[in-house]
N, C-alpha and C. Protein backbone atom coordinates (compact mmCIF):
# COMPACT_ATOMS: atom_id res chain seq x y z
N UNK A 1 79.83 82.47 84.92
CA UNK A 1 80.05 83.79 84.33
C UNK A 1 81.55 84.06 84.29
N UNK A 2 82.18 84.31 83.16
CA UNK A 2 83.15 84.91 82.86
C UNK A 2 83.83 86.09 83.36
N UNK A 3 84.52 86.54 83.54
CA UNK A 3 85.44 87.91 84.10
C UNK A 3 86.02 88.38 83.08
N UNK A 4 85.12 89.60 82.58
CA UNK A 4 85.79 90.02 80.82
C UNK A 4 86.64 91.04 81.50
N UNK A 5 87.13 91.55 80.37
CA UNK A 5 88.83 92.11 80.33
C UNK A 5 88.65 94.12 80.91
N UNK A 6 86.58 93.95 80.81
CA UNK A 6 86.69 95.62 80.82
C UNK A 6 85.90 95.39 82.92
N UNK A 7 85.20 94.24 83.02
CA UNK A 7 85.10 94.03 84.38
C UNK A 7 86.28 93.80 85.71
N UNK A 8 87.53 93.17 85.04
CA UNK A 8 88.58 93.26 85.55
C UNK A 8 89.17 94.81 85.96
N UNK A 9 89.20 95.18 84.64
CA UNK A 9 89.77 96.83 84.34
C UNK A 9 88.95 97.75 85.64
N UNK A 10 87.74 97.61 85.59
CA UNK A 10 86.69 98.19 86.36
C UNK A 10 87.48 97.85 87.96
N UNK A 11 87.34 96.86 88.23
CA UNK A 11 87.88 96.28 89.53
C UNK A 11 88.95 96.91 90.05
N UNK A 12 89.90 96.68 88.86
CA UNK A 12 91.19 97.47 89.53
C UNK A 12 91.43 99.01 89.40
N UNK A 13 90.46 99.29 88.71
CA UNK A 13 89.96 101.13 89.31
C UNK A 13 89.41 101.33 90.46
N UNK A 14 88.92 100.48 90.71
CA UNK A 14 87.52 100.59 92.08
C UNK A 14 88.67 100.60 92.71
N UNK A 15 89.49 99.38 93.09
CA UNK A 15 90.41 98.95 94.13
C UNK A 15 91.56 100.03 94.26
N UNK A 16 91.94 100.51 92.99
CA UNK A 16 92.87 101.66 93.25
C UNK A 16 92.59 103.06 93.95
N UNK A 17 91.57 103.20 93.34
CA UNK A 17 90.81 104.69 93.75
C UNK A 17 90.17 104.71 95.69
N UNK A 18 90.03 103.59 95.57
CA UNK A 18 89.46 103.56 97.22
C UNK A 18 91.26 102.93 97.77
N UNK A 19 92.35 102.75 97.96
CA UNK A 19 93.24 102.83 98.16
C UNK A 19 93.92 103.79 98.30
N UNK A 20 93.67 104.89 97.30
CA UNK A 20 94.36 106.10 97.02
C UNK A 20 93.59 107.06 97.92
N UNK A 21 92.09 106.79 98.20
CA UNK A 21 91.55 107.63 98.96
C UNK A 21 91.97 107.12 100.63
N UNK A 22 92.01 105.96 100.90
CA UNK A 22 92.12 105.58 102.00
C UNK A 22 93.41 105.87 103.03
N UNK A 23 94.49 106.15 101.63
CA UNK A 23 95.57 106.34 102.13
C UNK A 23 95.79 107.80 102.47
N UNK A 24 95.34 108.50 101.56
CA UNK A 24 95.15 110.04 101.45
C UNK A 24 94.15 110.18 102.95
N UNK A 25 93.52 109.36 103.28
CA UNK A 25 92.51 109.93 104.40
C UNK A 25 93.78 109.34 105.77
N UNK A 26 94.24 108.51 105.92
CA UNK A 26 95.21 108.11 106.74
C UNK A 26 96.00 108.94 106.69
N UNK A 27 97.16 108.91 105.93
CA UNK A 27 97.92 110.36 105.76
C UNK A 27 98.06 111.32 106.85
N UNK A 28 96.60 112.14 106.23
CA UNK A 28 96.12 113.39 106.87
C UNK A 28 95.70 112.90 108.48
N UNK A 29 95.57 111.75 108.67
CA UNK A 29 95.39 111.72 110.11
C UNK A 29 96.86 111.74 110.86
N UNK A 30 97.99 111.48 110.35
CA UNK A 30 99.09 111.06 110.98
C UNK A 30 99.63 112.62 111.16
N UNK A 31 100.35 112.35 112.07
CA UNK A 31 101.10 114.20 112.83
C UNK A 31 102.58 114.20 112.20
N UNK A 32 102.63 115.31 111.76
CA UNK A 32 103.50 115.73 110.85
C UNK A 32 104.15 116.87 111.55
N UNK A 33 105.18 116.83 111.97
CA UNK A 33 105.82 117.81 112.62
C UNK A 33 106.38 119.07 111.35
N UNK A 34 107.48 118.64 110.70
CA UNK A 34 107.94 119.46 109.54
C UNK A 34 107.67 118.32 108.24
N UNK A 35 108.25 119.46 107.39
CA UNK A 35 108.12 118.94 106.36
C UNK A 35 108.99 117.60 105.83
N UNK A 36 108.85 117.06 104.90
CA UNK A 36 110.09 116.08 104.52
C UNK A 36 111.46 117.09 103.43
N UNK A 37 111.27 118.33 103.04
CA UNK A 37 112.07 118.93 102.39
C UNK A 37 113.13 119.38 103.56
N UNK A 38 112.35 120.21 104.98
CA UNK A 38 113.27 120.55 105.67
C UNK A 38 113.73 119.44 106.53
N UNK A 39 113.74 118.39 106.57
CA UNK A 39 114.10 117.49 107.39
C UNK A 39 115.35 116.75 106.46
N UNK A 40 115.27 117.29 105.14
CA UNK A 40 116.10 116.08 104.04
C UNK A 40 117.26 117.85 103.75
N UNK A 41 116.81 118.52 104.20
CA UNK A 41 118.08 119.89 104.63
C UNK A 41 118.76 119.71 105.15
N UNK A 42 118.11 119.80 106.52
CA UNK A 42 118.98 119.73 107.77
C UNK A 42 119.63 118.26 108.00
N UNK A 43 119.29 117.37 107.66
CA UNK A 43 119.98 115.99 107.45
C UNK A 43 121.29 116.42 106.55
N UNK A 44 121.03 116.68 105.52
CA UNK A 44 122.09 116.76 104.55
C UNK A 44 123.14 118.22 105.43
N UNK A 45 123.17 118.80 106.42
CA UNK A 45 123.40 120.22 106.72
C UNK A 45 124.58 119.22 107.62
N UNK A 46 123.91 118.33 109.13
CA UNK A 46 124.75 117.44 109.74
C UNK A 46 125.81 116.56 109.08
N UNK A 47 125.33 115.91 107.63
CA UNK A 47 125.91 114.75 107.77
C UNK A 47 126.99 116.01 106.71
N UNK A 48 127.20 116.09 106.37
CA UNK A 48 128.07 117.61 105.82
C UNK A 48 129.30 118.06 107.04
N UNK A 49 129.22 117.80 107.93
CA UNK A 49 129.71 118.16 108.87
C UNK A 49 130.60 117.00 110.06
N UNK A 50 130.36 115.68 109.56
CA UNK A 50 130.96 114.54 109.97
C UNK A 50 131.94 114.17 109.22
N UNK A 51 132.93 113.66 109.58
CA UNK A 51 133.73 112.61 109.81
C UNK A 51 133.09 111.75 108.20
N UNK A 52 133.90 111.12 107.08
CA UNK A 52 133.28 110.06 106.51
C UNK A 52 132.57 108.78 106.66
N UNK A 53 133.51 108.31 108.36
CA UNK A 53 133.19 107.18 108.59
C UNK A 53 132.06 107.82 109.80
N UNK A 54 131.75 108.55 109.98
CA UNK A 54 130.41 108.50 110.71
C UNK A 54 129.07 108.80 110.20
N UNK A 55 130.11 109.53 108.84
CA UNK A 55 128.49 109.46 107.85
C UNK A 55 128.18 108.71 107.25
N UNK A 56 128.86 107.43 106.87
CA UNK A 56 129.14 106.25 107.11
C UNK A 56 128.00 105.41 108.15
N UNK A 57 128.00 105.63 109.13
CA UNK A 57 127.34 105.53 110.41
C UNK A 57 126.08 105.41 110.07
N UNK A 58 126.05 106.81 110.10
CA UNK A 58 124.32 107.63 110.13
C UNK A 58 123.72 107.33 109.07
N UNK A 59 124.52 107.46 108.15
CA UNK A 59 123.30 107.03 106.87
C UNK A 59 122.81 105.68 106.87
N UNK A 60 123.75 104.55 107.20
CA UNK A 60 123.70 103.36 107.26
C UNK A 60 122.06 103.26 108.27
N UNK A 61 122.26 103.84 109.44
CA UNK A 61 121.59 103.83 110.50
C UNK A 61 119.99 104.26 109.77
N UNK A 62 120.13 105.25 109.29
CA UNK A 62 118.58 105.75 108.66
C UNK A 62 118.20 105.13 107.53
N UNK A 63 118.70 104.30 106.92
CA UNK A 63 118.75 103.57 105.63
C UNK A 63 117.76 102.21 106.20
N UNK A 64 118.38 101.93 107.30
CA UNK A 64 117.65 100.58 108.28
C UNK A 64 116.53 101.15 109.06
N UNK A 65 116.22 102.35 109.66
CA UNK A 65 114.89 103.06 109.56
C UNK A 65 113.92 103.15 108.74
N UNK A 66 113.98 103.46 107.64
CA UNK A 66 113.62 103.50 106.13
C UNK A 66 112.96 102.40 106.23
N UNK A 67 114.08 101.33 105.88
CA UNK A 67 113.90 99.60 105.45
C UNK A 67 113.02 99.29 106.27
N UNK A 68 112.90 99.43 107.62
CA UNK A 68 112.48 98.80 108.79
C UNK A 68 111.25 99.15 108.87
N UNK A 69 110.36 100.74 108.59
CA UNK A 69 110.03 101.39 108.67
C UNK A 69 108.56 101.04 107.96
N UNK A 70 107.82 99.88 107.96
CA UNK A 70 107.13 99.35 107.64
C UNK A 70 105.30 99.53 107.54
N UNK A 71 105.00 100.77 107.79
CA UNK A 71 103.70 101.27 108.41
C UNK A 71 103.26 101.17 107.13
N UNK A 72 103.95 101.67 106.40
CA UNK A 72 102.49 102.29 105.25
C UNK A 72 102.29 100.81 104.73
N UNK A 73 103.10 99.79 104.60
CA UNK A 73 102.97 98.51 103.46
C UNK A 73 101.80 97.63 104.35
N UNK A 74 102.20 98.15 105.91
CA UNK A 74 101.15 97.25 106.61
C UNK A 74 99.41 97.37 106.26
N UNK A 75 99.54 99.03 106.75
CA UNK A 75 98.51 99.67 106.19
C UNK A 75 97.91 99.19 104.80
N UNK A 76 98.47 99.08 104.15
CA UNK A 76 97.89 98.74 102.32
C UNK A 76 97.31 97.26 102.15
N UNK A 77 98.82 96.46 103.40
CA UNK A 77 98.39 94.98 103.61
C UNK A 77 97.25 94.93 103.85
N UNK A 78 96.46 95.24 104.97
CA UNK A 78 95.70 94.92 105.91
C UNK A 78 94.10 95.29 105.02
N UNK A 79 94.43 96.63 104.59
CA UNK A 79 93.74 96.89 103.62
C UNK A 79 93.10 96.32 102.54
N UNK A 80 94.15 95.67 101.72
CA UNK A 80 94.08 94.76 100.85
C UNK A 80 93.24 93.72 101.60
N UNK A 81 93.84 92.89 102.37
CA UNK A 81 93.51 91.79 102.91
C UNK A 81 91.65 91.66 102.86
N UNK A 82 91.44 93.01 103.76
CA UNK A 82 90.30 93.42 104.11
C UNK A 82 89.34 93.07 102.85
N UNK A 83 89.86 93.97 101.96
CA UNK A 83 88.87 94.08 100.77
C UNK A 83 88.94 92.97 99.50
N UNK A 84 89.70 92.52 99.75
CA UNK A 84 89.83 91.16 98.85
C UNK A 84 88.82 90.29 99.62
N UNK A 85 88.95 90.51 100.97
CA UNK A 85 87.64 89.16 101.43
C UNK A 85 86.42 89.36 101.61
N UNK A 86 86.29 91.05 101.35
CA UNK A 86 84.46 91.57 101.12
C UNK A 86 84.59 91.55 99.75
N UNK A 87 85.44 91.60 98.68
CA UNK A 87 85.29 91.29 97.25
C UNK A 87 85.07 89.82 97.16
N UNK A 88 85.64 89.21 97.59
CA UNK A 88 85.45 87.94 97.00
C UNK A 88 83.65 87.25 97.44
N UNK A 89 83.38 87.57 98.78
CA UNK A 89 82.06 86.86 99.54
C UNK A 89 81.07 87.71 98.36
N UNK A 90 81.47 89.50 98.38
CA UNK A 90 80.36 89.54 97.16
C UNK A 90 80.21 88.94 96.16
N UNK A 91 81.65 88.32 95.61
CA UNK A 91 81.57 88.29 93.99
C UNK A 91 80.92 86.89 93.76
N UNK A 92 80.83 85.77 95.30
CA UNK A 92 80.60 84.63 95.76
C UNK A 92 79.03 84.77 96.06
N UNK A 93 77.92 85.77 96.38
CA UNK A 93 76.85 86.01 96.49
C UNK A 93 76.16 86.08 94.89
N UNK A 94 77.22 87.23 94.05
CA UNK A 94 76.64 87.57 92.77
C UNK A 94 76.84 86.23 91.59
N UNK A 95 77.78 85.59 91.87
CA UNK A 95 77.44 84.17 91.11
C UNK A 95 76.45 83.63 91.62
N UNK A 96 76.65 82.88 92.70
CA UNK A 96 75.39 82.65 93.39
C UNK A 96 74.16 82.57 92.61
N UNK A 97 73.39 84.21 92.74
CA UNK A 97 72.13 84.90 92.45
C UNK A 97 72.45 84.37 91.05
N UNK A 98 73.28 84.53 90.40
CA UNK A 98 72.89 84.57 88.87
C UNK A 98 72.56 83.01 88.56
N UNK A 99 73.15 82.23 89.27
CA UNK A 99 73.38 80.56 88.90
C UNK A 99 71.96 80.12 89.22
N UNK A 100 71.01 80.84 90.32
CA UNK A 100 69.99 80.70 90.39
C UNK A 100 69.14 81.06 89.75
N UNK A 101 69.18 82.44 88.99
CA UNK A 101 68.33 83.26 88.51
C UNK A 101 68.19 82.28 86.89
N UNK A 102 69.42 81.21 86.31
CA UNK A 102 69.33 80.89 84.81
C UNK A 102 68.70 79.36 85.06
């Protein structure tokens, strides 16, 4: 059996939409002290108030936080990982059945 162009399409809706929910449900589990608007204020309020070469410093410093800062890609990884290998054993059952069924 073939993999037409609107079963693909299908797939990567399924896969997006349960991603988008999964992440949205993670999200909301994680503790959120303030917001990211007042935190990207008061950042900009300090580094306003340094020295060039220490803002220099700091930004450098949170830039490698950022970079480093690796949760959500793991999350998506692992995710992925997950569901690519219950997609595939199904999609490995549903040939299967059909190869038998002709």
């Amino acid at each position: 059996m073939k993999m037409t162009k609107e079963i693909e399409e299908f797939i990567n809706l399924t896969i997006t939409e349960h991603m988008g929910k999964s992440y949205a449900d993670w999200k909301l589990s994680q503790s959120s002290v303030t917001e990211p608007d007042e935190i990207e204020k008061a950042y900009k309020k300090v580094i306003e108030t340094l020295p060039s070469e220490q803002e220099e410093i700091i930004t450098k410093y949170c830039d490698e936080i950022f970079n480093s800062g690796a949760e959500t890609e793991e999350f998506f990884y692992r995710l992925g990982l997950k569901d690519g290998m219950k997609l595939k054993k199904l999609v490995k059952e549903i040939l299967k059945e059909l190869s038998e069924s002709n």
